[in-house]
Protein backbone atom coordinates (compact mmCIF):
# COMPACT_ATOMS: atom_id res chain seq x y z
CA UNK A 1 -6.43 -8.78 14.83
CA UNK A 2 -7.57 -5.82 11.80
CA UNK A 3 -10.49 -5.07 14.55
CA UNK A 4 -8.57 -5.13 17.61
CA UNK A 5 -8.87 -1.63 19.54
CA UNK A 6 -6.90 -1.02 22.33
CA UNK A 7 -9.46 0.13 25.30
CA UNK A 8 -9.81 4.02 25.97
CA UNK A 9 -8.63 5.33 28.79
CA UNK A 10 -11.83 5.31 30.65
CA UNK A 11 -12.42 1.62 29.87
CA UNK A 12 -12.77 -1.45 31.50
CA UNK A 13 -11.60 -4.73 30.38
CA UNK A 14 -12.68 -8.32 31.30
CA UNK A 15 -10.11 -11.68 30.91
CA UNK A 16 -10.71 -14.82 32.05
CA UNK A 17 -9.42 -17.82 31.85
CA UNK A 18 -7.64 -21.28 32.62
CA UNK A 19 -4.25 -21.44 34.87
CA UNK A 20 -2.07 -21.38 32.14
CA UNK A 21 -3.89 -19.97 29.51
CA UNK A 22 -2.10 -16.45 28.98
CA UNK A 23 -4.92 -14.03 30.75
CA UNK A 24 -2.03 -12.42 32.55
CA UNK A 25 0.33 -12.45 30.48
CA UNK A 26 -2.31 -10.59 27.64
CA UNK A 27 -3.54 -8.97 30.60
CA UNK A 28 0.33 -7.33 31.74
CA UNK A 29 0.27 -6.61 27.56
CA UNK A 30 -2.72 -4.62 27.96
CA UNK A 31 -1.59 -2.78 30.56
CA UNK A 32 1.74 -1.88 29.32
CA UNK A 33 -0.24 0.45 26.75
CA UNK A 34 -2.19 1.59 29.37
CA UNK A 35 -2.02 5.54 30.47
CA UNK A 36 -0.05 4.80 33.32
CA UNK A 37 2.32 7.57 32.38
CA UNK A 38 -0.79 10.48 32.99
CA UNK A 39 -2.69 8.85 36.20
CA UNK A 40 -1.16 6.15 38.57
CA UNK A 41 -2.24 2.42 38.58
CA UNK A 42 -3.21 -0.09 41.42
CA UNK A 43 -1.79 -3.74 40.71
CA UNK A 44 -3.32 -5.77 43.01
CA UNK A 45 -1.45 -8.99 42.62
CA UNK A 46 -2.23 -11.60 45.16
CA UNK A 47 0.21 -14.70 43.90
CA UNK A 48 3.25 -12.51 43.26
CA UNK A 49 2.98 -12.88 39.58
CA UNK A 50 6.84 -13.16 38.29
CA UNK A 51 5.83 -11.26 35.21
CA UNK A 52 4.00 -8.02 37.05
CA UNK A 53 6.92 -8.41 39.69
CA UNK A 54 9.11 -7.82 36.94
CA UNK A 55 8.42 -4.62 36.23
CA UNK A 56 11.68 -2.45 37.21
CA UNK A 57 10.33 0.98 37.25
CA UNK A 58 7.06 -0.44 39.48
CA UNK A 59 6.51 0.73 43.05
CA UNK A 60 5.37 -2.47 45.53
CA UNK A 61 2.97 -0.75 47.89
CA UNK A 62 0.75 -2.41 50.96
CA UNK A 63 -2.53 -1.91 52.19
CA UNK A 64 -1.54 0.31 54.62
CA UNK A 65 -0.07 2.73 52.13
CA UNK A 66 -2.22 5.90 50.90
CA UNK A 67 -2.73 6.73 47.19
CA UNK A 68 -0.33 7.47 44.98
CA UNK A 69 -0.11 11.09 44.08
CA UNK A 70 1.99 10.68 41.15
CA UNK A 71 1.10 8.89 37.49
CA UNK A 72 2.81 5.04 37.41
CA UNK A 73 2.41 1.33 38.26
CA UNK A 74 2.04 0.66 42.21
CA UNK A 75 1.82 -3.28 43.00
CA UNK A 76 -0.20 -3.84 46.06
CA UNK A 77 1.04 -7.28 47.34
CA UNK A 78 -2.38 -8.74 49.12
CA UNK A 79 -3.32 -11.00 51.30
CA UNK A 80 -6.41 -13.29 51.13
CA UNK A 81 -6.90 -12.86 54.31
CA UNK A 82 -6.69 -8.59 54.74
CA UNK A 83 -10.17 -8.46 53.82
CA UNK A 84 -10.29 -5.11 55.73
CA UNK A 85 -7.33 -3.93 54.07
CA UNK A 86 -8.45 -4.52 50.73
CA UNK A 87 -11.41 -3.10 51.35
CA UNK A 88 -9.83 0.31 52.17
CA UNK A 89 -7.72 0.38 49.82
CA UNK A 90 -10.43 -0.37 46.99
CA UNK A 91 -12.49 2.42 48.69
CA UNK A 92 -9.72 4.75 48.99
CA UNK A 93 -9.21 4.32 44.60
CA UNK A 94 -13.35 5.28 44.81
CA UNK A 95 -13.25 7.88 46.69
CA UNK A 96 -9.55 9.39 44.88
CA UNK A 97 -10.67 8.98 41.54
CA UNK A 98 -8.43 9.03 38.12
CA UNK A 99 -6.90 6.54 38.95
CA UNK A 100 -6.11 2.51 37.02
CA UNK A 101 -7.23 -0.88 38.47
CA UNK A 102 -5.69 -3.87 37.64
CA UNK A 103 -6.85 -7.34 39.77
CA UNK A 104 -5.49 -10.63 38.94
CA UNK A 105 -7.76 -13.49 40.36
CA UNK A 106 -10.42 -11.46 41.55
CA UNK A 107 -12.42 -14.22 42.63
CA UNK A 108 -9.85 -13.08 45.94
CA UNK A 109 -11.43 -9.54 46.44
CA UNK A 110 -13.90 -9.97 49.52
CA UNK A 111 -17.45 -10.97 48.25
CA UNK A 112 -19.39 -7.43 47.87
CA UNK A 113 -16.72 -5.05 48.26
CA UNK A 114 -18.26 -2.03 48.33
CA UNK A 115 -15.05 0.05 46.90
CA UNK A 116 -15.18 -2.74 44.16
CA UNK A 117 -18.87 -2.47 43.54
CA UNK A 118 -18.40 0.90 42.92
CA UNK A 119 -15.26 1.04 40.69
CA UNK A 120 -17.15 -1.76 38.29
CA UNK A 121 -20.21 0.48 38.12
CA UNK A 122 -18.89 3.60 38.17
CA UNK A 123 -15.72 3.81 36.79
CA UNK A 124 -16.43 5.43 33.85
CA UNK A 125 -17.87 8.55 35.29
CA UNK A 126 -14.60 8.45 37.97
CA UNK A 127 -12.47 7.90 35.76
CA UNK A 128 -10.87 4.39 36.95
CA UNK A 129 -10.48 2.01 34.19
CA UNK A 130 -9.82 -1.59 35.07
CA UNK A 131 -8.54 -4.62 33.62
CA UNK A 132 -9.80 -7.62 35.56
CA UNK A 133 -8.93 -11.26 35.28
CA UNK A 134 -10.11 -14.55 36.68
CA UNK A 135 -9.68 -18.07 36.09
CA UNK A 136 -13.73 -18.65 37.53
CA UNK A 137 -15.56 -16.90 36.36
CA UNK A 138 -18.71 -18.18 38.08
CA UNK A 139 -17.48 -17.05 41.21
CA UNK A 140 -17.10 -13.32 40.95
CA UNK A 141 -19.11 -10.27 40.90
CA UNK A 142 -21.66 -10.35 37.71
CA UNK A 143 -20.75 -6.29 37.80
CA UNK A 144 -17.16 -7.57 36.41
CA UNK A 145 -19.23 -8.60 33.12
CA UNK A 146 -22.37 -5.96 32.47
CA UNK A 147 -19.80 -3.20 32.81
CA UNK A 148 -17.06 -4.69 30.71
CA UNK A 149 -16.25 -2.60 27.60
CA UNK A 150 -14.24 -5.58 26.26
CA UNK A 151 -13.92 -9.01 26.61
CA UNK A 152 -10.90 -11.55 26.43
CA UNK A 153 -12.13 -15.10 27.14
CA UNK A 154 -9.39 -18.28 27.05
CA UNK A 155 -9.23 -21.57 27.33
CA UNK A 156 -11.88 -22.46 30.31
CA UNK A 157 -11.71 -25.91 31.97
CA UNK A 158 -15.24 -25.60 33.60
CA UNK A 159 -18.57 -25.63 31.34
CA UNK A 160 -20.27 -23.62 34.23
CA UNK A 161 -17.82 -20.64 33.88
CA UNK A 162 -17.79 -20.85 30.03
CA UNK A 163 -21.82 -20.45 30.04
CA UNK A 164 -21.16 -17.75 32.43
CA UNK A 165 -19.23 -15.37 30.60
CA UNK A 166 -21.30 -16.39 27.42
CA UNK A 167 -24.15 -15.15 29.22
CA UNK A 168 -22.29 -11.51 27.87
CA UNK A 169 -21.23 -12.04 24.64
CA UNK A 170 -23.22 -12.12 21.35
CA UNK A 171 -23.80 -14.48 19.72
CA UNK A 172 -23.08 -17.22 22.74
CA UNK A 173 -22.17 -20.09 19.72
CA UNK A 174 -18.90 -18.08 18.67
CA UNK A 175 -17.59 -19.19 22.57
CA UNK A 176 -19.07 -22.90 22.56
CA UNK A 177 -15.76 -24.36 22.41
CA UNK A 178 -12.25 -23.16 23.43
CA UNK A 179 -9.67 -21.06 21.62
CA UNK A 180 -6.45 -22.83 20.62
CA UNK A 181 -3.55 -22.34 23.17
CA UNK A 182 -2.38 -18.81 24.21
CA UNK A 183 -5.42 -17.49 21.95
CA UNK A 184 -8.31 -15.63 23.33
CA UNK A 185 -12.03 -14.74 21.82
CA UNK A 186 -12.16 -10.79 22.08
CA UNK A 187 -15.23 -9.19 22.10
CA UNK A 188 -15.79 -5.50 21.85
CA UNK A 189 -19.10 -4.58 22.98
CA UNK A 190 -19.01 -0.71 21.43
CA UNK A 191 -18.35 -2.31 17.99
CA UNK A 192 -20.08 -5.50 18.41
CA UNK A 193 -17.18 -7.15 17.23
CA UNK A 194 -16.05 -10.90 17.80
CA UNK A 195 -13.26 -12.16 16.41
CA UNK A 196 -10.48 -14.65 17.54
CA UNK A 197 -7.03 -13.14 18.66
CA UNK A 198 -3.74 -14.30 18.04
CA UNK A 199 -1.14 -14.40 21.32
CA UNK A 200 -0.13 -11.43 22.63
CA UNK A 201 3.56 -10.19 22.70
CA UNK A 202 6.51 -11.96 24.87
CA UNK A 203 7.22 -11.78 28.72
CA UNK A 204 10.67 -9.63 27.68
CA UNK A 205 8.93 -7.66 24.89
CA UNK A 206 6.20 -6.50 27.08
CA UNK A 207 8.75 -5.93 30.09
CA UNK A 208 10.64 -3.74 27.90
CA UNK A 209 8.02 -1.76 27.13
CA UNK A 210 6.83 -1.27 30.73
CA UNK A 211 10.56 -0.08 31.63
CA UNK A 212 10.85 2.27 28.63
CA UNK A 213 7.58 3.83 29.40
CA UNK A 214 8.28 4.31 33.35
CA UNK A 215 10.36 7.73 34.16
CA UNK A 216 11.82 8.10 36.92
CA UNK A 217 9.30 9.84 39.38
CA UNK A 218 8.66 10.65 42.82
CA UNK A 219 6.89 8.25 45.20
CA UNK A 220 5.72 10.28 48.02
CA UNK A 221 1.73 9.33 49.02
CA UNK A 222 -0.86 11.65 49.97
């Protein structure tokens, strides 16, 4: 890991992988570094993800709730089904700005979402980084991979989603077969840089750091 950068705060992060694999657990890792303490964060967690859930100092927030005024973690528990809701809420982060997205399975975000579409291509300039996982990666929006600043590729079962992401990262042979268990290829597409990285930290380790890091604040909406 002597090349691994965490990603900037204006960054946007890619993982994908197998059930099982460790995207979210290395995805909850990078996001316990994340700036959550100067700009709030959207946790969109749609199989109540034991790990993300465990967060003490989160706030659990619907669809129907507006956007957070204050910096932190806010876990929107969604529904498959609340296309419409997710929708909004997606649009609402677009249109608030400075503000951190985190989706885990976003194959379940409603096909061409515009509040998605935009955060993926215009994040940067808004200032909403994101850190987006998926176990298919064939089935999601190809804006989750030409505006990835890094990339964090497990185990994949399917050869279809394997070519898919590989479609992104240079050279394509360094991905032609799958990282040992809880390891991930990382690519960082500033740098150029491929390189295989170890497993991230523990479920407690990286809860600990999530509660140390989260104040006490207000949690009125605006």
């Amino acid at each position: 890991m002597d090349e691994f950068r965490f990603p900037s705060s204006s960054e946007r992060v890619s993982i994908v992988g197998r059930t099982g694999s460790g995207k979210t657990q290395a995805g909850a890792w990078l996001l316990s570094h994340a700036n959550y303490n100067a700009r709030p964060w959207i946790v969109i967690d749609f199989k109540g993800d034991e790990l993300l859930n465990g967060i003490e100092g989160a706030k659990h927030v619907d669809t129907s709730d507006k956007m957070p005024k204050h910096a932190g973690i806010y876990i929107l528990h969604a529904h498959p089904d609340d296309e419409d809701g997710i929708n909004k809420t997606l649009m609402r982060m677009w249109e608030r700005e400075n503000i951190g997205l985190f989706v885990d399975e976003a194959y379940m975000i409603p096909k061409n979402s515009p509040g998605f579409m935009g955060i993926l291509t215009q994040g940067r300039s808004k200032k909403i980084p994101s850190i987006i996982l998926s176990q298919r990666p064939a089935w999601i929006s190809k804006f989750v991979f030409t505006e990835a600043d890094h990339f964090c590729v497990f185990h994949l079962n399917h050869i279809g989603d394997r070519k898919k992401v590989g479609e992104f990262l240079p050279p394509e042979q360094a991905i032609s077969r799958n990282a040992p268990e809880f390891h991930s290829h990382w690519y960082d597409v500033k740098r150029n840089a491929l390189f295989l990285m170890r497993p991230v930290e523990k479920r407690d380790t990286i809860l600990e750091r999530f509660n140390s890091r989260l104040k006490p604040r207000r949690t009125f909406f605006s």
